[in-house]
Protein backbone atom coordinates (compact mmCIF):
# COMPACT_ATOMS: atom_id res chain seq x y z
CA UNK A 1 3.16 -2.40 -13.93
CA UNK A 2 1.72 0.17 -16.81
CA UNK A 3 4.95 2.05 -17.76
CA UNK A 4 7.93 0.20 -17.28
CA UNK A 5 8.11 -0.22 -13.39
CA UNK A 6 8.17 -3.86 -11.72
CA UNK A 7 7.50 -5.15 -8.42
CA UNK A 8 9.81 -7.52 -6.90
CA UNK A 9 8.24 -10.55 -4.37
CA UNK A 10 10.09 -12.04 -1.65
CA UNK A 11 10.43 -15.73 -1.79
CA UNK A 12 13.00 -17.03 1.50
CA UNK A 13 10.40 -16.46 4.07
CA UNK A 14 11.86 -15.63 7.37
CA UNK A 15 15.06 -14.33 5.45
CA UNK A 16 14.69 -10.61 6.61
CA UNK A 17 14.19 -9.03 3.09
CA UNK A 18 12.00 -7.16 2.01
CA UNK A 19 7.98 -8.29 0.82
CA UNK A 20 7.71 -5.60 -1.84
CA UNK A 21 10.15 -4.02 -3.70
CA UNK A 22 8.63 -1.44 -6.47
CA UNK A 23 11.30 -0.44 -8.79
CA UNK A 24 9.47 2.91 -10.68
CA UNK A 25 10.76 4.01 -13.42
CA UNK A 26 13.10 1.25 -14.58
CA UNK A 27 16.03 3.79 -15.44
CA UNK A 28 16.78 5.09 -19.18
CA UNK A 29 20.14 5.07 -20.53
CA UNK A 30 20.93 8.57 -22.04
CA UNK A 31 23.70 8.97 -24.74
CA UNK A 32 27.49 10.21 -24.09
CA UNK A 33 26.03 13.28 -23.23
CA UNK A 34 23.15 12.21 -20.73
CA UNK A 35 23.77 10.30 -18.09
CA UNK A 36 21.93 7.08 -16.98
CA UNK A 37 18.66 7.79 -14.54
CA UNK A 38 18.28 5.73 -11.58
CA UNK A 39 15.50 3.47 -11.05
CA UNK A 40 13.57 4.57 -8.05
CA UNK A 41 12.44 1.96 -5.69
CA UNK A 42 10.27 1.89 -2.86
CA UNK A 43 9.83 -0.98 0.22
CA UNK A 44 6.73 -2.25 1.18
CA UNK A 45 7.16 -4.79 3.99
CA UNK A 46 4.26 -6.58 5.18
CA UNK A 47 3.28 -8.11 8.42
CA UNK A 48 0.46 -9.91 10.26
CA UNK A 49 -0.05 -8.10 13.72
CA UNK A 50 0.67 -10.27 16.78
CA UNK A 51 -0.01 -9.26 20.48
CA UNK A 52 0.50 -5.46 20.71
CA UNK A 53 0.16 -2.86 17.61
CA UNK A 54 3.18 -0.72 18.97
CA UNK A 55 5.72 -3.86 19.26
CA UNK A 56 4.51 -4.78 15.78
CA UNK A 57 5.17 -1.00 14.25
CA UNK A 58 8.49 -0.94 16.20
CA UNK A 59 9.49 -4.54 14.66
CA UNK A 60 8.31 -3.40 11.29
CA UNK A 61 10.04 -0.25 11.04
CA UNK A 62 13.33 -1.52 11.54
CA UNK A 63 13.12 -4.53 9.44
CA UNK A 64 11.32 -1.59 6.87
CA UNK A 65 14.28 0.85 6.91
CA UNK A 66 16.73 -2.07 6.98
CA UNK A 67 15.58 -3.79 3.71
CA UNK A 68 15.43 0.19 2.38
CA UNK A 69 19.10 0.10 3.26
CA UNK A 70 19.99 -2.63 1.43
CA UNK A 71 17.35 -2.09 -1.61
CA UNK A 72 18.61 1.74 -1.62
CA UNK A 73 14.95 2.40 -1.22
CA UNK A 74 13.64 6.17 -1.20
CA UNK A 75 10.41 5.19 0.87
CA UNK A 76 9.18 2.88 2.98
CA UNK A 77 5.59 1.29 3.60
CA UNK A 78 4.93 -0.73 6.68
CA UNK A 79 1.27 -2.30 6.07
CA UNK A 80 0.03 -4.42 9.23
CA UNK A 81 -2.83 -6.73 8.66
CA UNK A 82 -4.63 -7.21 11.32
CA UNK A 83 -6.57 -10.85 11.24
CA UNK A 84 -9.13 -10.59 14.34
CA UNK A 85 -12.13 -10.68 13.94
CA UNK A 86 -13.15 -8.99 16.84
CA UNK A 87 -12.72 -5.74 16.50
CA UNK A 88 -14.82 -3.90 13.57
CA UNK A 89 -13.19 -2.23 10.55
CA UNK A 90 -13.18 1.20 12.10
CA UNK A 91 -10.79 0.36 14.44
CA UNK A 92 -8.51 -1.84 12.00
CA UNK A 93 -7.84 0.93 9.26
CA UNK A 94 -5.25 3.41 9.76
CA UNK A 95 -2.34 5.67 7.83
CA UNK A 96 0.11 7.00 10.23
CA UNK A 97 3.54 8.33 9.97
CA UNK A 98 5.88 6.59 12.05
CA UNK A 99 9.94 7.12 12.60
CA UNK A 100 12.92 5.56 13.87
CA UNK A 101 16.02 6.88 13.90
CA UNK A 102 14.97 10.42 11.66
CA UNK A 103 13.69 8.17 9.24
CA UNK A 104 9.99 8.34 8.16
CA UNK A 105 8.11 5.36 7.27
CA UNK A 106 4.38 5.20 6.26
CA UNK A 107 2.41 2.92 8.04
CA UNK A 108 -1.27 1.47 7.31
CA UNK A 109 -3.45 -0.86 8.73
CA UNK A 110 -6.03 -3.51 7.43
């Protein structure tokens, strides 16, 4: 990434971590006098929609906010591809605020 950050992959499929980890700046480390600056980092966790769009959101935010737990992630992303061919663009694309438990996740679909 231009600037420092990094993006972080997940590898164990099925594993329950997170897709996307983007780690923005990496952190500086200040002298005695300034203290170190903590990366920020934000989850993106991807997923293929299967049977209904709400069970899919509701499925994705939790698994969103709990890899944001773990990754002491500021944001979350929730993107939802949707593969059928059926139904025309129009329909497929959407941003949408979703939350679970007072926790705000951003959620798009493709």
């Amino acid at each position: 990434m231009n600037g420092g950050g990094r993006i972080e992959r997940e590898y164990a499929l099925g594993s329950r971590r997170t897709d996307l980890l983007i780690v923005w700046p990496p952190g500086r480390f200040g002298g005695a006098s300034e203290p170190a600056e903590p990366a920020r980092r934000y989850v993106v966790e991807c997923k293929i929609l299967r049977g209904s769009l709400e069970a899919t959101i509701r499925e994705g935010l939790e698994q969103t906010l709990a890899c944001m737990d773990k990754c002491r992630g500021e944001s979350g992303r929730l993107v939802i591809f949707d593969r059928g061919g059926s139904r025309p663009w129009e329909e497929k694309i959407f941003r949408r605020e979703e939350s679970l438990g007072g926790r705000a996740v951003t959620v798009w679909g493709a």
